[in-house]
C-alpha atoms as a PDB file:
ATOM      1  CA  UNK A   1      68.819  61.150 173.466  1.00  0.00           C
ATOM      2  CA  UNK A   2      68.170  63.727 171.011  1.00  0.00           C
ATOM      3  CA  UNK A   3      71.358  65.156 169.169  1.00  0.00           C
ATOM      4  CA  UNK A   4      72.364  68.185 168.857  1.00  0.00           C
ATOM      5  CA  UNK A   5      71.271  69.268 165.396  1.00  0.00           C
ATOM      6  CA  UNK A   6      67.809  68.155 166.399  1.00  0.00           C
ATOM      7  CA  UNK A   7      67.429  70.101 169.655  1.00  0.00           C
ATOM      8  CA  UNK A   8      68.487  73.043 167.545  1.00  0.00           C
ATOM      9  CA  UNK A   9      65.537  72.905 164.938  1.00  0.00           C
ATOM     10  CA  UNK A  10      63.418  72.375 167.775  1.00  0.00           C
ATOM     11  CA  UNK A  11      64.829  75.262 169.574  1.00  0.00           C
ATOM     12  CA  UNK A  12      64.235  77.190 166.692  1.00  0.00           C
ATOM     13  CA  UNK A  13      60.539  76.547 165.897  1.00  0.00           C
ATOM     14  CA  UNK A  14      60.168  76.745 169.271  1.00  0.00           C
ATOM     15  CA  UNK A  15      61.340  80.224 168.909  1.00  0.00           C
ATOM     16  CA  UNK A  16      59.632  81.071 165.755  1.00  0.00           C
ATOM     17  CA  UNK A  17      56.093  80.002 167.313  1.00  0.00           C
ATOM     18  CA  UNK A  18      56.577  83.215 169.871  1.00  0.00           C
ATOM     19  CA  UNK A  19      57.971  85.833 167.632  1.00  0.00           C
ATOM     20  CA  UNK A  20      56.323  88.943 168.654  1.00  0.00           C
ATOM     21  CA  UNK A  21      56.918  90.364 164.747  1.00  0.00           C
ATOM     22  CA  UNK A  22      55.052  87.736 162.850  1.00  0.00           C
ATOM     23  CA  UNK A  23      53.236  87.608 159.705  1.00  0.00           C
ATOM     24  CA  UNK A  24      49.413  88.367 161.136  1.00  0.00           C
ATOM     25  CA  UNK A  25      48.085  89.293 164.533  1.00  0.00           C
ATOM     26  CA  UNK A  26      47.576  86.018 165.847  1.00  0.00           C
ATOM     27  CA  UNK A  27      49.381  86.610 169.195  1.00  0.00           C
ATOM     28  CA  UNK A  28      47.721  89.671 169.872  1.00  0.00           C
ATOM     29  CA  UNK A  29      43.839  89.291 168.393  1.00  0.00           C
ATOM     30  CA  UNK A  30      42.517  90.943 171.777  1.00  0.00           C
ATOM     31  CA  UNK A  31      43.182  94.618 170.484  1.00  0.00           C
ATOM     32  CA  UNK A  32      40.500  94.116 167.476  1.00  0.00           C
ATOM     33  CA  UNK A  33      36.576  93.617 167.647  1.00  0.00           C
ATOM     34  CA  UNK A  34      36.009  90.105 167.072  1.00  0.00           C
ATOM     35  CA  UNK A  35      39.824  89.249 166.657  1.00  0.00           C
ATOM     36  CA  UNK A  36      39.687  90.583 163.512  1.00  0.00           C
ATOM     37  CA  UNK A  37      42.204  93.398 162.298  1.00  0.00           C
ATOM     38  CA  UNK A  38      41.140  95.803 159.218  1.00  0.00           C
ATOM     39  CA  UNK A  39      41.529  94.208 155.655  1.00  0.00           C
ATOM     40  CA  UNK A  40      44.437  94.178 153.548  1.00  0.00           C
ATOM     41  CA  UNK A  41      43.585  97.192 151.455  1.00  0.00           C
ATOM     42  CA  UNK A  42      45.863  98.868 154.443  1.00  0.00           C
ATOM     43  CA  UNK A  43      48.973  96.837 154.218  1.00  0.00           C
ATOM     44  CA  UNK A  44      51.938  98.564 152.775  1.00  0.00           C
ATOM     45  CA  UNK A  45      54.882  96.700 150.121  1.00  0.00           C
ATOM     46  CA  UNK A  46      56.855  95.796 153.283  1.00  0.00           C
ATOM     47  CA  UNK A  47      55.150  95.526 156.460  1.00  0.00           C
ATOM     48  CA  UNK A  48      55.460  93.877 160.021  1.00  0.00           C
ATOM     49  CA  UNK A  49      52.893  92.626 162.374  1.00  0.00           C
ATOM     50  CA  UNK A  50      53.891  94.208 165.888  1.00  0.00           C
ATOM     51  CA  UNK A  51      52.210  92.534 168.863  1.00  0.00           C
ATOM     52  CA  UNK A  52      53.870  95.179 170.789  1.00  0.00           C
ATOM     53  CA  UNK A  53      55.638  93.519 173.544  1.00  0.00           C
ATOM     54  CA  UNK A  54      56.827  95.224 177.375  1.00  0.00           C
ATOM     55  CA  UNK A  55      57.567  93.846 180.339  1.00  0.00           C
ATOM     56  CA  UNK A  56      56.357  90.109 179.217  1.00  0.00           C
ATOM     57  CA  UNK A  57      52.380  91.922 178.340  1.00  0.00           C
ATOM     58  CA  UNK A  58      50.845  92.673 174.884  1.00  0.00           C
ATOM     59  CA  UNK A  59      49.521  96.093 175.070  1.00  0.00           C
ATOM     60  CA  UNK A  60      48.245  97.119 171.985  1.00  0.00           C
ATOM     61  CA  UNK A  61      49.124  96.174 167.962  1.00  0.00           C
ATOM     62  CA  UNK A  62      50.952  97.629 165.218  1.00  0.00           C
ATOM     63  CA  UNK A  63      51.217  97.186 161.704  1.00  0.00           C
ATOM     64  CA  UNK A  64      54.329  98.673 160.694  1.00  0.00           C
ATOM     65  CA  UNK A  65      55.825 100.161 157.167  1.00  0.00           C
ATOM     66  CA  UNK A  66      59.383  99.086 157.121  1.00  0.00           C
ATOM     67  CA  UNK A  67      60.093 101.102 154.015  1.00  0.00           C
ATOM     68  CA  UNK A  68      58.843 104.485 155.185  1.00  0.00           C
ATOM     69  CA  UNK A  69      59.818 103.614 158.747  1.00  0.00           C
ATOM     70  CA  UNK A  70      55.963 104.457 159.908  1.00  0.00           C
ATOM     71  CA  UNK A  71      52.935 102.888 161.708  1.00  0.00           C
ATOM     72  CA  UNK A  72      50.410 102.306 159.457  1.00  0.00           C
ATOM     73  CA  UNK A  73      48.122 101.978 162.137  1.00  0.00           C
ATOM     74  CA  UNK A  74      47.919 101.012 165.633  1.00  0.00           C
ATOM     75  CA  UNK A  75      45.245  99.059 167.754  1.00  0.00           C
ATOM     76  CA  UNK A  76      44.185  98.873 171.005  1.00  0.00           C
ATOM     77  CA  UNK A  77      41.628  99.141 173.681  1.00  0.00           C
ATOM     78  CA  UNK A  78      40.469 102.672 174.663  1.00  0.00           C
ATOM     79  CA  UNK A  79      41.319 101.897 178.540  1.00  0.00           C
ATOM     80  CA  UNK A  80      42.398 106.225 179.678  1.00  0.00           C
ATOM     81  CA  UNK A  81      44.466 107.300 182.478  1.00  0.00           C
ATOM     82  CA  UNK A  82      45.802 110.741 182.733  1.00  0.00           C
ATOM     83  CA  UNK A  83      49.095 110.174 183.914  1.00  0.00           C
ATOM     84  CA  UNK A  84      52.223 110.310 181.812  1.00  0.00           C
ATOM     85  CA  UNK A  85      55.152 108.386 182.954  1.00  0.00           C
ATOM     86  CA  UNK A  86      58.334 109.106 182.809  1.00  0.00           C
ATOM     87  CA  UNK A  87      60.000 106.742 179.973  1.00  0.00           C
ATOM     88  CA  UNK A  88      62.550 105.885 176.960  1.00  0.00           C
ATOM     89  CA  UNK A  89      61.949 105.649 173.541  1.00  0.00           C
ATOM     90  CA  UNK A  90      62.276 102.088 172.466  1.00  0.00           C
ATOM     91  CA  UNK A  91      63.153  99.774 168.898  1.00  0.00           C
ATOM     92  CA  UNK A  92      62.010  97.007 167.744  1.00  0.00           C
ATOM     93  CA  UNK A  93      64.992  94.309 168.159  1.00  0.00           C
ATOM     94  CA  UNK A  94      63.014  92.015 165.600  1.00  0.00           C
ATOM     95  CA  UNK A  95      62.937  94.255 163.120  1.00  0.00           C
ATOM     96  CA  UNK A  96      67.038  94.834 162.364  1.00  0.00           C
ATOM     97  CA  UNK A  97      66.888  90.636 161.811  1.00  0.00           C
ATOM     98  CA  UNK A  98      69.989  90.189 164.377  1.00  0.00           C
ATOM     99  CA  UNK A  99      68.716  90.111 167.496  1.00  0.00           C
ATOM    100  CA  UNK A 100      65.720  87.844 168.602  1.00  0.00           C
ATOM    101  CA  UNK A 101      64.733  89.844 172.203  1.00  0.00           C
ATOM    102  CA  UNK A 102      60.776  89.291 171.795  1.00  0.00           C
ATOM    103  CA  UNK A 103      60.006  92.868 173.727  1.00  0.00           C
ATOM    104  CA  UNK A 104      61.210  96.630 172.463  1.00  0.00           C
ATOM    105  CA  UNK A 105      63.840  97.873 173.956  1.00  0.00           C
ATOM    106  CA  UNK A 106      65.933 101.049 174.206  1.00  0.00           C
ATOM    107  CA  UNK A 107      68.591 101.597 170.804  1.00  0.00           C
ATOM    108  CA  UNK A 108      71.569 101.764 173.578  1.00  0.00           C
ATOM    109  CA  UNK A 109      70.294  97.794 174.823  1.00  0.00           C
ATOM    110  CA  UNK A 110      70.550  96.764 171.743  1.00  0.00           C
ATOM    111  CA  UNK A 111      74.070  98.047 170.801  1.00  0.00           C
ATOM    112  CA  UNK A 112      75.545  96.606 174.110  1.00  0.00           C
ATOM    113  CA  UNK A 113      73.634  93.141 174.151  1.00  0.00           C
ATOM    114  CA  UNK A 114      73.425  92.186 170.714  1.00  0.00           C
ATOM    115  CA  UNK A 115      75.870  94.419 169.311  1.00  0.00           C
ATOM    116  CA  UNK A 116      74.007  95.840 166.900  1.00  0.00           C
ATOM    117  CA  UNK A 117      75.061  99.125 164.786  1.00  0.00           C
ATOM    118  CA  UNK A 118      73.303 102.095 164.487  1.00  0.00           C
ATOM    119  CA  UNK A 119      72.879 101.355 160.842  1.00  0.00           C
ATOM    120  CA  UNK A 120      71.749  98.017 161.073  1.00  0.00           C
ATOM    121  CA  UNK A 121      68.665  99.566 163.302  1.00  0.00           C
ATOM    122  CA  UNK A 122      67.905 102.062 161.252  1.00  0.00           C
ATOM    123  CA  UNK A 123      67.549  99.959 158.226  1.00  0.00           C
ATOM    124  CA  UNK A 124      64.158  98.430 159.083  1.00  0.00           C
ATOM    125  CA  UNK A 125      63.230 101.648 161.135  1.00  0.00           C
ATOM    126  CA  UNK A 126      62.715 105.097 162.767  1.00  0.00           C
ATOM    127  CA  UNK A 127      65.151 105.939 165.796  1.00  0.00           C
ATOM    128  CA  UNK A 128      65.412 108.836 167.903  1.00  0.00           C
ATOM    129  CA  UNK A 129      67.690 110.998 165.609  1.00  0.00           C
ATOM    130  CA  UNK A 130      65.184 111.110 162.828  1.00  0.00           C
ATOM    131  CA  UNK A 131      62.823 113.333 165.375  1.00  0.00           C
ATOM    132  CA  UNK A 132      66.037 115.384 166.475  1.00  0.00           C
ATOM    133  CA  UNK A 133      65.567 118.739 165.351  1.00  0.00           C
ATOM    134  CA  UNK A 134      62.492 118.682 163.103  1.00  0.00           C
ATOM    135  CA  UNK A 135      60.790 122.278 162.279  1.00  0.00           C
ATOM    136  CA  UNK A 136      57.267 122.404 163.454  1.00  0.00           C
ATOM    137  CA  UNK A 137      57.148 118.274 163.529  1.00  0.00           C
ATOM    138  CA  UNK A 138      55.700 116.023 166.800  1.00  0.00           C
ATOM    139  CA  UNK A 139      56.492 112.286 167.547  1.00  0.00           C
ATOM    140  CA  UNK A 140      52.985 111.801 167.185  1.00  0.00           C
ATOM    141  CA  UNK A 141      51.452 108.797 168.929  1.00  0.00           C
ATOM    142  CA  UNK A 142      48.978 106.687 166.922  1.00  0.00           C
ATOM    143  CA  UNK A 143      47.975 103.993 170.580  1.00  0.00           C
ATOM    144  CA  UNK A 144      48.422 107.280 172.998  1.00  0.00           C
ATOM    145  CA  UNK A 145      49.578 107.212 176.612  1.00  0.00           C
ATOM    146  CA  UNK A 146      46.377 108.574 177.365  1.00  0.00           C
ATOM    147  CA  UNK A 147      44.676 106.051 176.651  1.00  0.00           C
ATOM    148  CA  UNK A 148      45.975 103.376 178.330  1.00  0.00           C
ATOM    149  CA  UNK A 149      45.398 102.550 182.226  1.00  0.00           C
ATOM    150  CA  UNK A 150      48.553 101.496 183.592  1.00  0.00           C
ATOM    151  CA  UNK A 151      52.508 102.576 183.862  1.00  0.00           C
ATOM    152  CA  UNK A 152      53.650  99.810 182.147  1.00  0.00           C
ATOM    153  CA  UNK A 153      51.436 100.313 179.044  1.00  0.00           C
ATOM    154  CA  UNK A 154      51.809 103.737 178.926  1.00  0.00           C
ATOM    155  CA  UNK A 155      55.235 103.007 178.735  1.00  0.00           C
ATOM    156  CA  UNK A 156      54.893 100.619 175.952  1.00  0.00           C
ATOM    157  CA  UNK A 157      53.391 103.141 173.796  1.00  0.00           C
ATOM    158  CA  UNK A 158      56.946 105.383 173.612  1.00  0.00           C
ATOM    159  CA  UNK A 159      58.439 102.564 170.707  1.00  0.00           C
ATOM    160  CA  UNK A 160      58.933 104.640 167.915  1.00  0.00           C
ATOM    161  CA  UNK A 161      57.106 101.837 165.682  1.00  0.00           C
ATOM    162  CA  UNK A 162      53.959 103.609 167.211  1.00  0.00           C
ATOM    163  CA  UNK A 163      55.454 106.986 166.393  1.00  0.00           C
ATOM    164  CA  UNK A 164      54.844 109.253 163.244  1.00  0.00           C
ATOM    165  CA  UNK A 165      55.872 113.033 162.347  1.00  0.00           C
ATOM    166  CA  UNK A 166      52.976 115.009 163.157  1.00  0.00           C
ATOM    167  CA  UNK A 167      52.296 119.143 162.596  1.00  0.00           C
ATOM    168  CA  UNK A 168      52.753 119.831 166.319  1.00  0.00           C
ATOM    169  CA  UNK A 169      50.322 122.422 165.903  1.00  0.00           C
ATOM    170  CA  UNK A 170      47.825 119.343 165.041  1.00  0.00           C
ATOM    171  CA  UNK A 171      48.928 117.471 167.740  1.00  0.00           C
ATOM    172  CA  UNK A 172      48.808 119.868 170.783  1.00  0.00           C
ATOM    173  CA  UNK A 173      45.564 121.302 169.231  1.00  0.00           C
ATOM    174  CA  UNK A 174      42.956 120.037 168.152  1.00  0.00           C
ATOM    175  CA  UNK A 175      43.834 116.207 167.974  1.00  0.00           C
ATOM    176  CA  UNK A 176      44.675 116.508 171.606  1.00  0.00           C
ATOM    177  CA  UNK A 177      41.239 117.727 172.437  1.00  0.00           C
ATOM    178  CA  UNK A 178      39.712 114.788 170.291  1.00  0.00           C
ATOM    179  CA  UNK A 179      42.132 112.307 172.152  1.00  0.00           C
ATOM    180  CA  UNK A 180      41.029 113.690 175.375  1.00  0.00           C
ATOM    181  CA  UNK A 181      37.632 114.996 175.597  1.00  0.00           C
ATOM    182  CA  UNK A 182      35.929 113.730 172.003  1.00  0.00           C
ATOM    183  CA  UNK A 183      36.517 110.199 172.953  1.00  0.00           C
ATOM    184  CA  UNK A 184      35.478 110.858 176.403  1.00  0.00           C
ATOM    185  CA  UNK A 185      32.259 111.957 175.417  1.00  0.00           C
ATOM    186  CA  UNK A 186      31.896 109.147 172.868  1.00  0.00           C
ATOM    187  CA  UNK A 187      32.814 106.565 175.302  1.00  0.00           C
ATOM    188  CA  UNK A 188      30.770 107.548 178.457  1.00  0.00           C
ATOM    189  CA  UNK A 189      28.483 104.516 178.467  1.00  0.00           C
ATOM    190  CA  UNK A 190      30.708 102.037 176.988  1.00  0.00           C
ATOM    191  CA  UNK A 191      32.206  98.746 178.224  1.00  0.00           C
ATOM    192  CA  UNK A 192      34.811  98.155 175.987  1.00  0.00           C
ATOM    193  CA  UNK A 193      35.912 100.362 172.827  1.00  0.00           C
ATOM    194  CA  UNK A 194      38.217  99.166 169.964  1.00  0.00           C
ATOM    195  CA  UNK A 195      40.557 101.838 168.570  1.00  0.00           C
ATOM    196  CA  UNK A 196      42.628 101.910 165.761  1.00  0.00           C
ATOM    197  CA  UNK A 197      44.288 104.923 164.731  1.00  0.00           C
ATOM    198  CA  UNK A 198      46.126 105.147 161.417  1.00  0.00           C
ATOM    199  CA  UNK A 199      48.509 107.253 159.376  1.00  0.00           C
ATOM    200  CA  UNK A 200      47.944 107.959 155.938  1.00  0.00           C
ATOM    201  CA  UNK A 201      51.543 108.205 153.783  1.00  0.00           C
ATOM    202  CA  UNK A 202      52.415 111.469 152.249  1.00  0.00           C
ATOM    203  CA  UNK A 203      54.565 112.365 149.225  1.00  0.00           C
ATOM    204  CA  UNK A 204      57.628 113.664 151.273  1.00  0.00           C
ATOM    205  CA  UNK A 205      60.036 112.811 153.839  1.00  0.00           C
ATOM    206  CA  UNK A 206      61.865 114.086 156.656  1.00  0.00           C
ATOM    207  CA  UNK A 207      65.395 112.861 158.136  1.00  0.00           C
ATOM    208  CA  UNK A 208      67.129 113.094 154.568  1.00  0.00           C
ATOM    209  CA  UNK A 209      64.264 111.090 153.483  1.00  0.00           C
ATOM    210  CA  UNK A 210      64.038 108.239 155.530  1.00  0.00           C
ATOM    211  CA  UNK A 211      60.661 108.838 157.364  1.00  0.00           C
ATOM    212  CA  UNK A 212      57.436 109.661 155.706  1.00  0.00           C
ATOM    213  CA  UNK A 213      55.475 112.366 156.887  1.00  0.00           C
ATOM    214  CA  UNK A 214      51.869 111.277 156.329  1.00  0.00           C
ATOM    215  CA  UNK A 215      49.459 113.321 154.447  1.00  0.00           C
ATOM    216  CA  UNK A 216      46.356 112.572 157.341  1.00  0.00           C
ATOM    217  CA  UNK A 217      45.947 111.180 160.522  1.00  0.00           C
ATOM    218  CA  UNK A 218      42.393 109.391 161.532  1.00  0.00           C
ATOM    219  CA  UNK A 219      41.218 106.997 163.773  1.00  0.00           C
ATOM    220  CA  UNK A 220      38.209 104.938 164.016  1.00  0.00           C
ATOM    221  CA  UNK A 221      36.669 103.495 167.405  1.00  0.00           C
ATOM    222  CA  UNK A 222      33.696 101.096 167.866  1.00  0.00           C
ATOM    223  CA  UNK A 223      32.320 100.835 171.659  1.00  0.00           C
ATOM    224  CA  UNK A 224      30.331  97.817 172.773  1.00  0.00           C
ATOM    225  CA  UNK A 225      27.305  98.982 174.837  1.00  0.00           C
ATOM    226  CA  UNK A 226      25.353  96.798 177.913  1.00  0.00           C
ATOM    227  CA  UNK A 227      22.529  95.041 176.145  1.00  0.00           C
ATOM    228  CA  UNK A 228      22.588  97.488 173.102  1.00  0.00           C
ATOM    229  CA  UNK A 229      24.198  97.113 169.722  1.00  0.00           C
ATOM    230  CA  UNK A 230      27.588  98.434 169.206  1.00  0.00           C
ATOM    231  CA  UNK A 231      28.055 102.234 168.268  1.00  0.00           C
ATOM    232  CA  UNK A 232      30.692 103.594 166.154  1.00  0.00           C
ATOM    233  CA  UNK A 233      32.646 106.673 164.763  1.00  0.00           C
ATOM    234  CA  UNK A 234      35.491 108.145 163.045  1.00  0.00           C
ATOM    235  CA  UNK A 235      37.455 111.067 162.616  1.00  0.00           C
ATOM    236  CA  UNK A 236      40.624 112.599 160.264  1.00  0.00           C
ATOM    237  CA  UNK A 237      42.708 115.021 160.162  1.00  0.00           C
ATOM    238  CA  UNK A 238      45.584 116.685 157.594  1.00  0.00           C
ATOM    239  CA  UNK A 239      48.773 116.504 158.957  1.00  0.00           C
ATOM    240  CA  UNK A 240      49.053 120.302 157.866  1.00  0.00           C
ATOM    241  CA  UNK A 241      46.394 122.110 159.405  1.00  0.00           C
ATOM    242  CA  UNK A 242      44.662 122.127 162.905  1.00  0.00           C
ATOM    243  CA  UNK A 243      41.559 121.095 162.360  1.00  0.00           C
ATOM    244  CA  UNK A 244      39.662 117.622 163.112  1.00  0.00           C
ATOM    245  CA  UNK A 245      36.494 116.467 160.675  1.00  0.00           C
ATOM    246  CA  UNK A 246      34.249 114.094 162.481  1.00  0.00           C
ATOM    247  CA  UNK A 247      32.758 111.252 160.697  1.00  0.00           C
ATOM    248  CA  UNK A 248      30.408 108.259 160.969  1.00  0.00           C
ATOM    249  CA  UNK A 249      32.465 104.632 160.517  1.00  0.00           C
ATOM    250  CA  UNK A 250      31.662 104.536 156.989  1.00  0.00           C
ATOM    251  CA  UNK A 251      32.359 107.937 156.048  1.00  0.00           C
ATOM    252  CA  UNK A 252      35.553 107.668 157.213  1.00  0.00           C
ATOM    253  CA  UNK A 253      36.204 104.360 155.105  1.00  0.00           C
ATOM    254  CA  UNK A 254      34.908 105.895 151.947  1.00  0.00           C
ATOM    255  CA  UNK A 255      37.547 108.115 152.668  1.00  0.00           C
ATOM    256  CA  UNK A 256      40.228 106.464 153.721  1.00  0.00           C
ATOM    257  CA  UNK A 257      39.207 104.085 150.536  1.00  0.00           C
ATOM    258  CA  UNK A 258      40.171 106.983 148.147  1.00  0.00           C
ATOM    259  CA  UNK A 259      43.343 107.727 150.109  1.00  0.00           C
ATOM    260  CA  UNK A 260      44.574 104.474 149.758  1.00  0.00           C
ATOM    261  CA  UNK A 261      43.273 103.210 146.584  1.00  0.00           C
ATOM    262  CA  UNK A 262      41.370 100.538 147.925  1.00  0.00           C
ATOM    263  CA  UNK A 263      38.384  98.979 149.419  1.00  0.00           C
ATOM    264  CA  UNK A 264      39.060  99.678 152.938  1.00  0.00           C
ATOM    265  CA  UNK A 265      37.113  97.741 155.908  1.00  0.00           C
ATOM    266  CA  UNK A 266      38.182  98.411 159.636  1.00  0.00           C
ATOM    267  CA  UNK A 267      36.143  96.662 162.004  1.00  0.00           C
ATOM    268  CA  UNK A 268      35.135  93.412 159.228  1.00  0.00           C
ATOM    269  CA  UNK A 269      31.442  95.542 159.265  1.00  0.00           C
ATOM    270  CA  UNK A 270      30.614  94.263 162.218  1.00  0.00           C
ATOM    271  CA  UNK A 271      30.275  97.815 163.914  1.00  0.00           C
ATOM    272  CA  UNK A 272      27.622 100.144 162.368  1.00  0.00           C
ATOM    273  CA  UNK A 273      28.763 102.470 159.383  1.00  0.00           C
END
């Protein structure tokens, strides 16, 4: 029989080889073309790999800044629906390092089931307060509800690791009418298109300075066509002002390259630039 110390370690890397907050997107390659997510020019000081986890289903991914509490980008497959459920907004229980529940869940679940204090959540993360009250400030969704084609995804996309403060007037202008009629357009003959939408980081913060409010918002999208070669596009916007610049794939790395500071790749160049 095995003893006890030994079922434990075996328990545990039993545990560790499902942990939805990992160290790459191995559980979750589906949401990038060719299972292959943008290169590290993107990855912040302290990050964490979301394979963002509801109801036992991977719906899109995340990589997350833990230091300005911020998506640095989110990826997923452009599958749109109009309707908006009704939902929560969820945590990431991996994140505060105390409680191993492998799916988000609401900040009230977490106190009760794994009693976890407000401060120990808020550590690694955004919550709910730090969008009470802000002037002229969104939760902006990088992986919108939009987008995706069932309840239970568009659910998943209320976690506030996929949330960032956006201008409002941005976000119910005109990035709204390039989440919901630009990419419609774009994507009228494709079979499957690859998202990922990002948020640049800006030099100030809201919440007494625990979230960032990124400088620009952009997203890049490459759509696989029937018995054609890919097409692909881009687009940014300042989180100040209500206006969305369209750009080809590698316009919008050049510029996202000088944001950044660093070579930045999306799609591995295997979509056209």
């Amino acid at each position: 029989m095995l003893g006890p110390l030994l079922l434990q370690v075996l328990a545990s890397c039993l545990w560790l080889g499902h942990s939805e907050v990992v160290n790459s997107f191995d559980s979750c390659p589906q949401f990038f073309y060719d299972g292959i997510p943008p290169n590290d020019a993107l990855n912040p000081n302290n990050p964490a790999w979301i394979c963002q986890r509801f109801r036992n289903s991977y719906h899109y991914a995340t990589l997350y800044d833990k230091e300005k509490r911020i998506p640095v980008y989110s990826a997923y497959k452009y599958q749109p629906a109009e309707k908006r459920p009704r939902g929560w907004w969820f945590v990431e229980p991996q994140l505060t390092g105390k409680c191993n529940i492998k799916e988000m869940e609401t900040e009230s679940y977490l106190k009760e089931k794994c009693k976890i204090s407000s401060d120990d959540i808020k550590e690694s993360q955004a919550v709910r307060d730090d969008y009470k009250g802000l002037k002229d400030l969104d939760r902006g969704h990088l992986s919108p509800s939009a987008h995706m084609d069932n309840d239970v995804s568009k659910m998943a996309t209320f976690t506030l690791t996929n949330i960032v403060p956006q201008d409002k007037t941005l976000n119910n202008g005109q990035w709204r009418v390039y989440e919901n009629e630009t990419m419609q357009n774009y994507t009228e003959d494709c079979t499957t298109t690859y998202v990922i939408t990002g948020a640049v980081p800006g030099n100030t913060f809201v919440s007494d300075n625990r979230v960032n409010r990124p400088s620009h918002i952009w997203s890049a999208a490459c759509c696989m066509l029937d018995k054609k070669p890919p097409k692909a596009w881009g687009a940014i916007a300042e989180n100040d002002k209500n206006e969305v610049e369209e750009l080809s794939l590698g316009e919008l790395e050049e510029r996202l390259t000088e944001l950044y500071g660093g070579t930045v790749t999306l799609f591995n160049n295997a979509c056209p630039r």
